[in-house]
Protein backbone atom coordinates (compact mmCIF):
# COMPACT_ATOMS: atom_id res chain seq x y z
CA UNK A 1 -155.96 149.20 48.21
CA UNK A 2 -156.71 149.08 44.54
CA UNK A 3 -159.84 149.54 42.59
CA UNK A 4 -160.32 149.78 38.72
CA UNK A 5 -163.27 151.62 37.73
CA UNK A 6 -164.73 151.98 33.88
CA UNK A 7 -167.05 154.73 33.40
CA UNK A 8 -170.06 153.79 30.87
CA UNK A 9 -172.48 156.47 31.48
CA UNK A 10 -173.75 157.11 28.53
CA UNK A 11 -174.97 161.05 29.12
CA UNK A 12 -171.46 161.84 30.09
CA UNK A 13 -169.83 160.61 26.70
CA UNK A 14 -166.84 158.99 27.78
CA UNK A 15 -165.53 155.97 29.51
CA UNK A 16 -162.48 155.86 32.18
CA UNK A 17 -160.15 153.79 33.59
CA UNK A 18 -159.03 154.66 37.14
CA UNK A 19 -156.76 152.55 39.35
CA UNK A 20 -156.64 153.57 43.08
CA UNK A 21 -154.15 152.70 45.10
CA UNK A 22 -151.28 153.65 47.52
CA UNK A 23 -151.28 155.34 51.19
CA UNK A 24 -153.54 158.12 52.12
CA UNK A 25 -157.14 156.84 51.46
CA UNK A 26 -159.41 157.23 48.80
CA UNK A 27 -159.18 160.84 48.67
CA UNK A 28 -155.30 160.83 48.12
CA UNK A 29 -155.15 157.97 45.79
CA UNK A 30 -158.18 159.48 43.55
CA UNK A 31 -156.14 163.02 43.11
CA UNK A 32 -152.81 160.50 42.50
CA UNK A 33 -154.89 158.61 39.84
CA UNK A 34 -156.03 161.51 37.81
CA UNK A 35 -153.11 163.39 37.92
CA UNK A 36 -150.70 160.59 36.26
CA UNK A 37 -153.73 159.87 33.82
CA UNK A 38 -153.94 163.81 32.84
CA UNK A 39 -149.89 163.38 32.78
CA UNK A 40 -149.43 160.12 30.84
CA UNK A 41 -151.80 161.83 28.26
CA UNK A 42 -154.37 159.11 28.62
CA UNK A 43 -156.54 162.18 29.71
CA UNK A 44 -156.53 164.74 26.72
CA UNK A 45 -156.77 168.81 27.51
CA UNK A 46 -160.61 169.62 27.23
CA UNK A 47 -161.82 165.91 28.39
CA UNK A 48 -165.27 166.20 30.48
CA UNK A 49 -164.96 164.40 33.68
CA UNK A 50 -167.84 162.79 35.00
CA UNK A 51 -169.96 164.41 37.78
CA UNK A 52 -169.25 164.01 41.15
CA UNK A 53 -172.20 161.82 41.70
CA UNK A 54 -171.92 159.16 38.90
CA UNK A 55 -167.92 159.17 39.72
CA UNK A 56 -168.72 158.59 43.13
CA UNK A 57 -171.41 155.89 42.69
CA UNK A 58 -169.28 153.76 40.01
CA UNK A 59 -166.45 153.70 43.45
CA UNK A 60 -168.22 153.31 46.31
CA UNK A 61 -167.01 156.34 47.75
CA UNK A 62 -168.93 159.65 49.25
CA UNK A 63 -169.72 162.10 46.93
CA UNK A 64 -167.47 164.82 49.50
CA UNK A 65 -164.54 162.53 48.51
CA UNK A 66 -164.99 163.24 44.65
CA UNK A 67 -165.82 167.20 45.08
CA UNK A 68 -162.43 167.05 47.25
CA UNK A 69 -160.53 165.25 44.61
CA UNK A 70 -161.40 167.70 41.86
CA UNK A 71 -161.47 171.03 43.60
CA UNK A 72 -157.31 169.65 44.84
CA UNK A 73 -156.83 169.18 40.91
CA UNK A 74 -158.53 172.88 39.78
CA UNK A 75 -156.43 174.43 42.26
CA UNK A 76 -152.96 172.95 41.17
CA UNK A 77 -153.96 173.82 37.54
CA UNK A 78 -155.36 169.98 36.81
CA UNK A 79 -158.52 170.86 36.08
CA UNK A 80 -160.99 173.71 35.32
CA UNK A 81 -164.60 173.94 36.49
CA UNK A 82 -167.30 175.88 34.87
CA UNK A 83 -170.97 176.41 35.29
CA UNK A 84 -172.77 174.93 32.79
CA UNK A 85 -169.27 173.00 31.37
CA UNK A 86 -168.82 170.11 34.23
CA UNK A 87 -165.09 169.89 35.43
CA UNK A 88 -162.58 169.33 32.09
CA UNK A 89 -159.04 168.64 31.95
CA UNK A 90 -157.56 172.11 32.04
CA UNK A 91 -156.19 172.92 27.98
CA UNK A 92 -152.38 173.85 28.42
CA UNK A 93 -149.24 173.09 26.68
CA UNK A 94 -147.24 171.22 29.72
CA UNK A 95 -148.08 170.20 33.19
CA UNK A 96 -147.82 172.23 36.58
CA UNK A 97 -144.87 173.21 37.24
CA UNK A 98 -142.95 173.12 34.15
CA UNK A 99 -142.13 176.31 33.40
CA UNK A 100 -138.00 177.44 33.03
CA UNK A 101 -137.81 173.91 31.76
CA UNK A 102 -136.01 173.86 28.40
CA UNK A 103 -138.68 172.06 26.19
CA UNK A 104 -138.23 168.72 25.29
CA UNK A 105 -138.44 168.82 20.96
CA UNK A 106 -139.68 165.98 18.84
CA UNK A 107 -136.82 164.33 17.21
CA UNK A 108 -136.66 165.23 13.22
CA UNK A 109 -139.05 163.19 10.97
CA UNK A 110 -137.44 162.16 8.31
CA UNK A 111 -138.24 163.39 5.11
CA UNK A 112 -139.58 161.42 2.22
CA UNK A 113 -139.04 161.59 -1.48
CA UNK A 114 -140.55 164.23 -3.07
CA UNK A 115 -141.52 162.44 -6.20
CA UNK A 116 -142.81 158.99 -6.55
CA UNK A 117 -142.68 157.31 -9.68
CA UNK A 118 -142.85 153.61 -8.05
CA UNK A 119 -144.93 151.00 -10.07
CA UNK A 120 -147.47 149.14 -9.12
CA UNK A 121 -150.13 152.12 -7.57
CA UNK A 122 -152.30 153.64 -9.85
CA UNK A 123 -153.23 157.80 -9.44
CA UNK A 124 -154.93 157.91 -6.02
CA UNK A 125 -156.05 161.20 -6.96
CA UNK A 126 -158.27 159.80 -9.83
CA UNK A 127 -160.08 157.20 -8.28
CA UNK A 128 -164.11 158.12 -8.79
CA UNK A 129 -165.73 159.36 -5.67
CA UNK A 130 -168.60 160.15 -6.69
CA UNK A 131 -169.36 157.83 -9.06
CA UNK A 132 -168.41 154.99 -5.93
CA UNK A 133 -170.80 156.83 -3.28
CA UNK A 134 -174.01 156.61 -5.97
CA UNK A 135 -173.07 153.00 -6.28
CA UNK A 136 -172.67 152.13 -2.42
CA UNK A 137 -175.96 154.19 -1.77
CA UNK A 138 -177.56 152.11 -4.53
CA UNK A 139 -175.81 149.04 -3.16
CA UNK A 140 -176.90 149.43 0.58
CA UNK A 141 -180.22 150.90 -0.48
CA UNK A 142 -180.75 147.27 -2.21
CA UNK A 143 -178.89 145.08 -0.12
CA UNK A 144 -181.06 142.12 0.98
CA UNK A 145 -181.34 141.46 5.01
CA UNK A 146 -179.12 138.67 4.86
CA UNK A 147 -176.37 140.28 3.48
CA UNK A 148 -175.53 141.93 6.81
CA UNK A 149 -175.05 138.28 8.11
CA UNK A 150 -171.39 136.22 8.03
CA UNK A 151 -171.24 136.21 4.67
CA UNK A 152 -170.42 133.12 1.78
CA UNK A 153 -166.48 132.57 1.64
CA UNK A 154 -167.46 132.48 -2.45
CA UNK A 155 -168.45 136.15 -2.45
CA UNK A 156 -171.92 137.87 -2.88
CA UNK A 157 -173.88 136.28 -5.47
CA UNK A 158 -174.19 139.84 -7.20
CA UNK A 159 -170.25 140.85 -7.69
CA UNK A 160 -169.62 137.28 -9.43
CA UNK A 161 -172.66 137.77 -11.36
CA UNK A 162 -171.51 141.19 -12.92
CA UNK A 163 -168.06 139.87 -13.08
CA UNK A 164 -168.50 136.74 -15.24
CA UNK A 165 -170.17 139.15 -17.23
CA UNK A 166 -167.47 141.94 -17.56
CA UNK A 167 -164.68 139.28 -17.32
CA UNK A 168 -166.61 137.80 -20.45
CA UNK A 169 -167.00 140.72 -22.51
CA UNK A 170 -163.72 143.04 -21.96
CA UNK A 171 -161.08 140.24 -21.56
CA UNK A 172 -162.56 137.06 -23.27
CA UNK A 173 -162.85 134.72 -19.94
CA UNK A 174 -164.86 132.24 -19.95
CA UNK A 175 -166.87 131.68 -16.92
CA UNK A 176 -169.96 131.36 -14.94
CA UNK A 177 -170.63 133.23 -11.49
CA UNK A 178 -170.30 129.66 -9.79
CA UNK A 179 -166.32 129.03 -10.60
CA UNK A 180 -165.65 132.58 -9.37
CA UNK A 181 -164.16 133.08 -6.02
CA UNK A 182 -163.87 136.70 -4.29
CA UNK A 183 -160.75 137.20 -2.71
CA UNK A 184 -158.58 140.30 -1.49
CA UNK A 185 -156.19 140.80 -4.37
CA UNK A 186 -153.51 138.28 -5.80
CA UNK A 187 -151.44 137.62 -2.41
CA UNK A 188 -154.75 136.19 -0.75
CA UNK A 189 -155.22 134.44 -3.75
CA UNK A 190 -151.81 132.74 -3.88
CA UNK A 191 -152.02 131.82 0.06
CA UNK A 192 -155.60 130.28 -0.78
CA UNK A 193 -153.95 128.09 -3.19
CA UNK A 194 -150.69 127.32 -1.73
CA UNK A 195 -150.70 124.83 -0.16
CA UNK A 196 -154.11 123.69 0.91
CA UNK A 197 -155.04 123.32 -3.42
CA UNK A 198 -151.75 123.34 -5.22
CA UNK A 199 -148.63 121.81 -4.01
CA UNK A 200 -144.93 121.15 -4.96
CA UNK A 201 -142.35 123.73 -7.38
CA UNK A 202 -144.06 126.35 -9.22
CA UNK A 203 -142.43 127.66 -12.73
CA UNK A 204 -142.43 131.65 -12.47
CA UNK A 205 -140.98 133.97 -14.76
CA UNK A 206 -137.56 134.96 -13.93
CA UNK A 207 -138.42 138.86 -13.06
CA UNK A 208 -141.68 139.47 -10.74
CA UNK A 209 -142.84 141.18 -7.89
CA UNK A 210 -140.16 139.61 -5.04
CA UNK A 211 -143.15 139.60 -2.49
CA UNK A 212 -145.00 137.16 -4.24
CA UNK A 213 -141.54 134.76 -4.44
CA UNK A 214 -141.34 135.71 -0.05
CA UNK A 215 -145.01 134.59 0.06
CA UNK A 216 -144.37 131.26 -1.92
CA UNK A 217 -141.49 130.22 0.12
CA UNK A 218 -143.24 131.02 3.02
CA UNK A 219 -145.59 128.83 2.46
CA UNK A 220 -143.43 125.95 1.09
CA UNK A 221 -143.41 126.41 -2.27
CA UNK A 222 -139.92 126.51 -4.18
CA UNK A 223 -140.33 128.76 -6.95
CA UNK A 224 -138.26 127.59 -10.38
CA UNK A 225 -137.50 130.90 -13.01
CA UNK A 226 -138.01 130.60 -16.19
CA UNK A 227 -136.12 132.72 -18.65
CA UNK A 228 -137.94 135.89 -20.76
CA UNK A 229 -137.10 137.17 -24.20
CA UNK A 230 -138.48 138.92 -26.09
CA UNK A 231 -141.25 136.43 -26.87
CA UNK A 232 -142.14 136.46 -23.17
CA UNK A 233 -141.21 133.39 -20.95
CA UNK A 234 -139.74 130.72 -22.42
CA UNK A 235 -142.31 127.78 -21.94
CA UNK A 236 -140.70 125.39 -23.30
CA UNK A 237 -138.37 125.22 -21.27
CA UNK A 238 -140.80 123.99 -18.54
CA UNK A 239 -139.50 121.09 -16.79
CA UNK A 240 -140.99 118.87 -14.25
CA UNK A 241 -143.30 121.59 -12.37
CA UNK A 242 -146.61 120.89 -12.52
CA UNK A 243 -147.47 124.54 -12.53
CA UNK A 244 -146.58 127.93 -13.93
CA UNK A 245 -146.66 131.37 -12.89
CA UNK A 246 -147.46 134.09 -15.58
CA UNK A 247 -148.24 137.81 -16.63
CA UNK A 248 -148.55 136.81 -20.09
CA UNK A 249 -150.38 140.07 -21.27
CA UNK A 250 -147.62 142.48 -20.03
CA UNK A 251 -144.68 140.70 -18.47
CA UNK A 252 -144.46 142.37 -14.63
CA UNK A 253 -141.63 143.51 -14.97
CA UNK A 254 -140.10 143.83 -17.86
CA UNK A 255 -143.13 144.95 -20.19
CA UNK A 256 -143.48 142.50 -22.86
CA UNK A 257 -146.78 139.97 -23.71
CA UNK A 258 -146.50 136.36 -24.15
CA UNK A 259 -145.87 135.75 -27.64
CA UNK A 260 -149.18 133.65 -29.34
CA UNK A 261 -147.52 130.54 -30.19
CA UNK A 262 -146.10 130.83 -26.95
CA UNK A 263 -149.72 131.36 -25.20
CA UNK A 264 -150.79 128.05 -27.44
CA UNK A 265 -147.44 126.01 -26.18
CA UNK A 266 -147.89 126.39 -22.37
CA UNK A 267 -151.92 125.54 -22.65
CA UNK A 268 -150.48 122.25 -24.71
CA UNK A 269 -147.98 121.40 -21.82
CA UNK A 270 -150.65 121.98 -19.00
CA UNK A 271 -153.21 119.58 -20.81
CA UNK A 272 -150.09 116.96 -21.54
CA UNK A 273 -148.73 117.34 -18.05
CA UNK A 274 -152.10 117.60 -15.92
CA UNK A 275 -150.64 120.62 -14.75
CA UNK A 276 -152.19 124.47 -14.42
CA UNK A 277 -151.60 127.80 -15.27
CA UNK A 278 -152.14 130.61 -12.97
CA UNK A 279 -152.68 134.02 -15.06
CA UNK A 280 -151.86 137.44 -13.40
CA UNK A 281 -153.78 139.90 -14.89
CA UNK A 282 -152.69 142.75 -13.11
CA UNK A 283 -153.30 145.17 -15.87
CA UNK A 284 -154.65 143.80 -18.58
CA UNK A 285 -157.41 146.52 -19.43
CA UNK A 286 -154.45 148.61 -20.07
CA UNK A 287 -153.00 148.75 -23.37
CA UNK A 288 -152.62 151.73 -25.31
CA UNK A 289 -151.28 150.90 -28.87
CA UNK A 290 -153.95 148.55 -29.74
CA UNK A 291 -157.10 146.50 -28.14
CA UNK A 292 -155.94 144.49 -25.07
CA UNK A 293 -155.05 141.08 -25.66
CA UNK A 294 -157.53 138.63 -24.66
CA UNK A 295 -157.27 136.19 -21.41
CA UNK A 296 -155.16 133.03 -21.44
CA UNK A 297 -158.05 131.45 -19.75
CA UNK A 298 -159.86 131.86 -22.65
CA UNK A 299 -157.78 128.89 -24.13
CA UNK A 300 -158.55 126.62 -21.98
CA UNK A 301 -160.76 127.17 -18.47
CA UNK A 302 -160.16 124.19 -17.16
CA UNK A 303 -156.02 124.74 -17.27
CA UNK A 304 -156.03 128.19 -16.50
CA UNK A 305 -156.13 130.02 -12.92
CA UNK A 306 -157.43 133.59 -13.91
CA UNK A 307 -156.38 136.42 -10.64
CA UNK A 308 -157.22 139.98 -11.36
CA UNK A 309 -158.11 142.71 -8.94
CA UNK A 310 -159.11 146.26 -8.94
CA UNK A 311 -155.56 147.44 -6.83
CA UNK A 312 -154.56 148.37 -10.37
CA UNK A 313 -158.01 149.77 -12.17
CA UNK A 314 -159.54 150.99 -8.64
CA UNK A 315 -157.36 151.56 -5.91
CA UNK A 316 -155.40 148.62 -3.77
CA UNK A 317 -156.91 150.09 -0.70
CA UNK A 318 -160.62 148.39 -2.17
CA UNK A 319 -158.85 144.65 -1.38
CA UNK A 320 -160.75 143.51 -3.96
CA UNK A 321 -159.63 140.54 -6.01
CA UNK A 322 -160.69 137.31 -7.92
CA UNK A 323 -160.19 134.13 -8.47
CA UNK A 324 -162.10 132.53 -12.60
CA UNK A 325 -160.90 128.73 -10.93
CA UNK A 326 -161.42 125.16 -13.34
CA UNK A 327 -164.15 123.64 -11.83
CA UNK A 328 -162.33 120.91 -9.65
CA UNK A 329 -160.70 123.86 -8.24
CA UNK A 330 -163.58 125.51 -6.52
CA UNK A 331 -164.51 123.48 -3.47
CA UNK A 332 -161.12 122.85 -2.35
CA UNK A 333 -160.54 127.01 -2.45
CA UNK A 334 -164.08 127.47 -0.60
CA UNK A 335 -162.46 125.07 1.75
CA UNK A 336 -158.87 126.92 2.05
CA UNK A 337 -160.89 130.25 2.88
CA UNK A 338 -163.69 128.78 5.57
CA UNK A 339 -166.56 129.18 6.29
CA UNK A 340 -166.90 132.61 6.70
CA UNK A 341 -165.99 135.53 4.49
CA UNK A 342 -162.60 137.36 6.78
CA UNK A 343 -160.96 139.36 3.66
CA UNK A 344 -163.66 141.45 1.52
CA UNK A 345 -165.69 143.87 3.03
CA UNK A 346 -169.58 143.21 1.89
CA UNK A 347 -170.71 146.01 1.49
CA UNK A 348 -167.65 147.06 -0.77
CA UNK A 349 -168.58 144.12 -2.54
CA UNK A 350 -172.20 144.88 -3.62
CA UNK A 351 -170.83 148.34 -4.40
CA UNK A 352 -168.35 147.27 -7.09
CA UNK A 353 -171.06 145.20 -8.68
CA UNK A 354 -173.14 148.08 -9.39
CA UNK A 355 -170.28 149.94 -10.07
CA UNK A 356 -169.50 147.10 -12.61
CA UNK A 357 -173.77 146.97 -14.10
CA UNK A 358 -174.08 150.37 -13.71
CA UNK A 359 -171.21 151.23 -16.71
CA UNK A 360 -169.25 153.58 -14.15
CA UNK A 361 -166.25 151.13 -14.25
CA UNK A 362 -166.10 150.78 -18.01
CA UNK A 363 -166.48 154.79 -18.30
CA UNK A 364 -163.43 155.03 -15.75
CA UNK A 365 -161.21 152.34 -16.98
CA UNK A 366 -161.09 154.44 -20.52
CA UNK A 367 -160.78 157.08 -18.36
CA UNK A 368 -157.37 156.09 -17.15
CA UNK A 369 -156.47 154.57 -20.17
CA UNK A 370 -155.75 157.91 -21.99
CA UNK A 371 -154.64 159.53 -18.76
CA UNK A 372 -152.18 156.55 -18.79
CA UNK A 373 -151.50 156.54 -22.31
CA UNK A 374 -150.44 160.33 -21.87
CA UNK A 375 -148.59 159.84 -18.77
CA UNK A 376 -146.31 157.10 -21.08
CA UNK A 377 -146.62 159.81 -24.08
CA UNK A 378 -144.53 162.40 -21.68
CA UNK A 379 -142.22 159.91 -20.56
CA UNK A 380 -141.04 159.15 -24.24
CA UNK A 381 -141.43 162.76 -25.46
CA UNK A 382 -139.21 163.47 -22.11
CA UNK A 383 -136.44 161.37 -22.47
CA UNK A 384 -136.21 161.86 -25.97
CA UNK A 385 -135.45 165.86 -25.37
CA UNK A 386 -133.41 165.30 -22.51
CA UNK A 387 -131.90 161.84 -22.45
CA UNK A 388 -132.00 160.29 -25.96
CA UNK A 389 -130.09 157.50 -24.99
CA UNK A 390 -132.08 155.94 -22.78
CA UNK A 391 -134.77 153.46 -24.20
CA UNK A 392 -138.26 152.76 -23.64
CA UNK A 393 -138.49 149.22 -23.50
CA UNK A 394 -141.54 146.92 -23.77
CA UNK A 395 -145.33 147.62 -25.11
CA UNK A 396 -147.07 150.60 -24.25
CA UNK A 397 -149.29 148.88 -21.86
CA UNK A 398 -149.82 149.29 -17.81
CA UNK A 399 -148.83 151.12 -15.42
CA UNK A 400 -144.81 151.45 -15.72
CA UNK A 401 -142.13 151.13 -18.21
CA UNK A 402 -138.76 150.08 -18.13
CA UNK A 403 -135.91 152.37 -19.44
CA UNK A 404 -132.84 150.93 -20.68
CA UNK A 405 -129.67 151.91 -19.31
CA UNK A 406 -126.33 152.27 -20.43
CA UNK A 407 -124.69 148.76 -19.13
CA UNK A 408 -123.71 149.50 -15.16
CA UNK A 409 -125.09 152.33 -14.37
CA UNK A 410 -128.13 151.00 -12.84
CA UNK A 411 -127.04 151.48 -9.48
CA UNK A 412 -126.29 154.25 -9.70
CA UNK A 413 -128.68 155.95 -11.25
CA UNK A 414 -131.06 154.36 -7.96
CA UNK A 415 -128.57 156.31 -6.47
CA UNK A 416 -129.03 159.76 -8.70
CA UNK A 417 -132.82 159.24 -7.94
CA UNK A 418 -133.04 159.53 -4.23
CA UNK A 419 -130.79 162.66 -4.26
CA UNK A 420 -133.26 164.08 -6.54
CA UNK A 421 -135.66 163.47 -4.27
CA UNK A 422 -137.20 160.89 -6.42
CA UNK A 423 -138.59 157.14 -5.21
CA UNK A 424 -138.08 154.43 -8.08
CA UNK A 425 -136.52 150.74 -8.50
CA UNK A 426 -133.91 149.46 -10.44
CA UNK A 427 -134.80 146.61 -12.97
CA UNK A 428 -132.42 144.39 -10.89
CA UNK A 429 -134.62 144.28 -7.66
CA UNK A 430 -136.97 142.01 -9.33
CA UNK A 431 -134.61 139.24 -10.85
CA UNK A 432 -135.58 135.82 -9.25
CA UNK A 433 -131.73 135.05 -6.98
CA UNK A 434 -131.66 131.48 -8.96
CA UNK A 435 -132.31 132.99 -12.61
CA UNK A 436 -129.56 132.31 -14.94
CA UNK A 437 -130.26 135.32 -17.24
CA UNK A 438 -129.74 139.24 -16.86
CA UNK A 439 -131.46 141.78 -18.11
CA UNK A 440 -130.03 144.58 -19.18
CA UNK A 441 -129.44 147.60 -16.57
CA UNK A 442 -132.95 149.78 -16.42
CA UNK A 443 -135.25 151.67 -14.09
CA UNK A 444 -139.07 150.45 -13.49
CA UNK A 445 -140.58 153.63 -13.71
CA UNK A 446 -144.31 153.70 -12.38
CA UNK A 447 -145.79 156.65 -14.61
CA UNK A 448 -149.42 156.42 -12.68
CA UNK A 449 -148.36 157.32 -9.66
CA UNK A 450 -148.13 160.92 -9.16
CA UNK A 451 -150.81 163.20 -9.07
CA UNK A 452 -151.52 165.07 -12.64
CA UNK A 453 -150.13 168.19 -11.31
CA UNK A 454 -146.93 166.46 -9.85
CA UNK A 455 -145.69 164.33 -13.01
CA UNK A 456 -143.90 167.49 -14.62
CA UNK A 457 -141.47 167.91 -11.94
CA UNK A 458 -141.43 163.94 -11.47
CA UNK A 459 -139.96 163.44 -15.17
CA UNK A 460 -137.99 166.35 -14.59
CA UNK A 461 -136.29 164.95 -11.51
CA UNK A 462 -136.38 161.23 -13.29
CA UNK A 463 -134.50 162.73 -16.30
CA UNK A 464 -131.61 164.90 -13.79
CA UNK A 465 -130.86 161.44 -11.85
CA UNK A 466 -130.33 159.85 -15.31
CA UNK A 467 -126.60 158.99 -16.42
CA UNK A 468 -124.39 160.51 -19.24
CA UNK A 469 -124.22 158.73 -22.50
């Protein structure tokens, strides 16, 4: 005899799964049922049972049957009953019968760093809460009717709108609202585009995010490094790819821009070779030490693949991304993504477009721009007190820096870190495995990270894991 039994009465609250079976009748298997759920913790101390009646009705048993079940229960200790309560699962630290038992103990969790100075996340503790909820209760307050349908794989009309405008005026894109695709940061745009729209070896720079190379070969795509300097990549050095990878306003890792003539000389090889450029612009708001360098795109639209996101301005947990696409690009992406929108959340859609009109994401970005730029300021002003032979390399740009090491000690100052307590990456952990240059031994350091009141003992830490002269 077995019977399952799903309790969806909505006065009581909650819904339950009961399987009856075994010797004994329905009586016997009811009190067996209850007790393992109570004991396998699918019933939680302080649960409200349903009454006897609805219980009974939902398994075709006698009421008598159910009052028999639970008084059984409230007797061993199962359950309690109270006027006025209904019958709950009794609150108590173990089961019947378990006392003189030695206590079983959790095993140890282990314990994380202390200090986080990994790149890539900006401060979580900054991001602008109250600025966001005006804009969503703006956002839903205006939201048309059919917004709360499927959805257009493109994007709302209203983010691309207030992005070809901001994308226009603060990093020199140009665009219009049809050639821009909404997408959840720069991994969904690379599987969009690989391979359903681009296809054969892509030219990348020979240090980058490794992720990005594991999503490429994933999908098919053999990924060909090109070697940096300190003009940026080397672009002329481009051989028979018909497309290129690039961060040219802050090289990701290694902190450098893509030097102008440089910018000109891959826009000339995409127009000779038919080929495209795809721009990361992970960060480019950021740059302290002068105005931010425009957009490659801006050279030529119909060459250039422009990806940015707000994981770096915002917070990654918006998945919120881009796509500025030529125009022979756009239908074959629309395609790739289907018909309905899977990856960005509506709502948080129409909310970063009035975040975006409304001037709140200007006023933050040079917000975090001086936070930033002080963050970097104590890094140098650290290292030169404590550890003036290590070297700040790069622009003062972004969200990280790279400090030159002395050569072989990279390891283990990695090493150094995580006994301090401290969660970082070595320089090395981002070298493509088929790039014929090095780098120099250094530490990405990710500066945004930590909370404002956590950086001081951060550097601190950063600066004790250092090596010797």
């Amino acid at each position: 005899m077995t019977d399952s039994w799903v309790n969806s009465a909505e006065r009581i609250g909650v819904d339950l799964h009961l399987e009856l079976s075994g010797p004994g009748g329905r009586r016997a298997a009811l009190i067996h049922a209850l007790r393992e759920a109570i004991r396998s913790g699918r019933l939680a101390p302080g649960t409200r049972l349903p009454p006897y009646r609805s219980l009974a009705a939902d398994l075709g048993v006698v009421r008598n049957t159910v009052a028999d079940a639970y008084a059984e229960l409230v007797a061993e200790g199962w359950l309690t009953a109270r006027q006025g309560s209904g019958t709950r699962v009794a609150e108590r630290a173990e089961p019947p019968g378990a006392k003189g038992r030695v206590p079983r103990k959790a095993p140890p969790r282990a314990r994380g760093p202390r200090h986080d100075l990994r790149q890539g996340t900006p401060d979580a503790s900054a991001f602008p809460r109250t600025a966001w909820l005006a804009s969503y209760r703006r956002a839903l307050q205006r939201a048309p009717t059919e917004a709360f349908g499927p959805g257009d794989p493109a994007g709302r009309p209203e983010l691309r709108e207030a992005l070809a405008e901001y994308l226009a005026r603060a990093r020199g894109v140009r665009t219009e609202p049809g050639r821009i695709v909404i997408c959840s940061g720069f991994a969904h745009a690379l599987r969009l585009l690989f391979p359903a729209v681009l296809r054969g070896s892509l030219a990348v720079e020979a240090y980058g995010l490794p992720f990005h190379r594991e999503l490429l070969t994933a999908a098919g795509v053999r990924t060909v490094p090109l070697a940096l300097d300190e003009d940026g990549a080397r672009v002329g050095d481009l051989g028979g790819e018909r497309a290129v990878l690039l961060t040219p306003a802050h090289q990701f890792p290694t902190g450098g821009p893509l030097h102008p003539a440089r910018r000109a000389a891959v826009v000339d090889w995409a127009r000779a070779r038919g080929g495209v450029i795809l721009e990361d612009d992970y960060d480019g708001e950021f740059r302290y030490d002068r105005k931010p360098v425009g957009a490659l795109q801006g050279l030529d639209p119909e060459r250039v693949v422009h990806i940015g996101s707000v994981s770096k301005s915002l917070s990654p947990a918006l998945r919120l991304g881009w796509m500025v696409l030529p125009e022979r690009y756009v239908d074959d992406v629309l395609v790739a993504k289907g018909d309905r929108e899977a990856w960005a959340s509506v709502l948080d859609q129409l909310t970063l477009a009035d975040f975006v009109e409304s001037g709140s994401y200007d006023r933050h970005v040079r917000r975090m721009r001086q936070r930033y730029r002080r963050r970097r300021d104590r890094l140098v002003e650290a290292l030169a007190a404590q550890a003036p032979h290590v070297e700040v390399t790069g622009i003062a740009a972004g969200l990280h820096a790279v400090l030159r090491l002395p050569p072989g000690s990279e390891r283990s100052a990695v090493k150094a870190a995580v006994w301090q307590g401290l969660s970082l990456d070595g320089l090395a952990e981002f070298r493509h495995p088929e790039a014929a240059m090095t780098a120099p031994d250094g530490l990405v350091v990710g500066y945004a990270t930590p909370s404002e009141h956590a950086y001081g003992a951060a550097l601190d830490a950063l600066c004790a894991a250092l090596p010797p002269p």
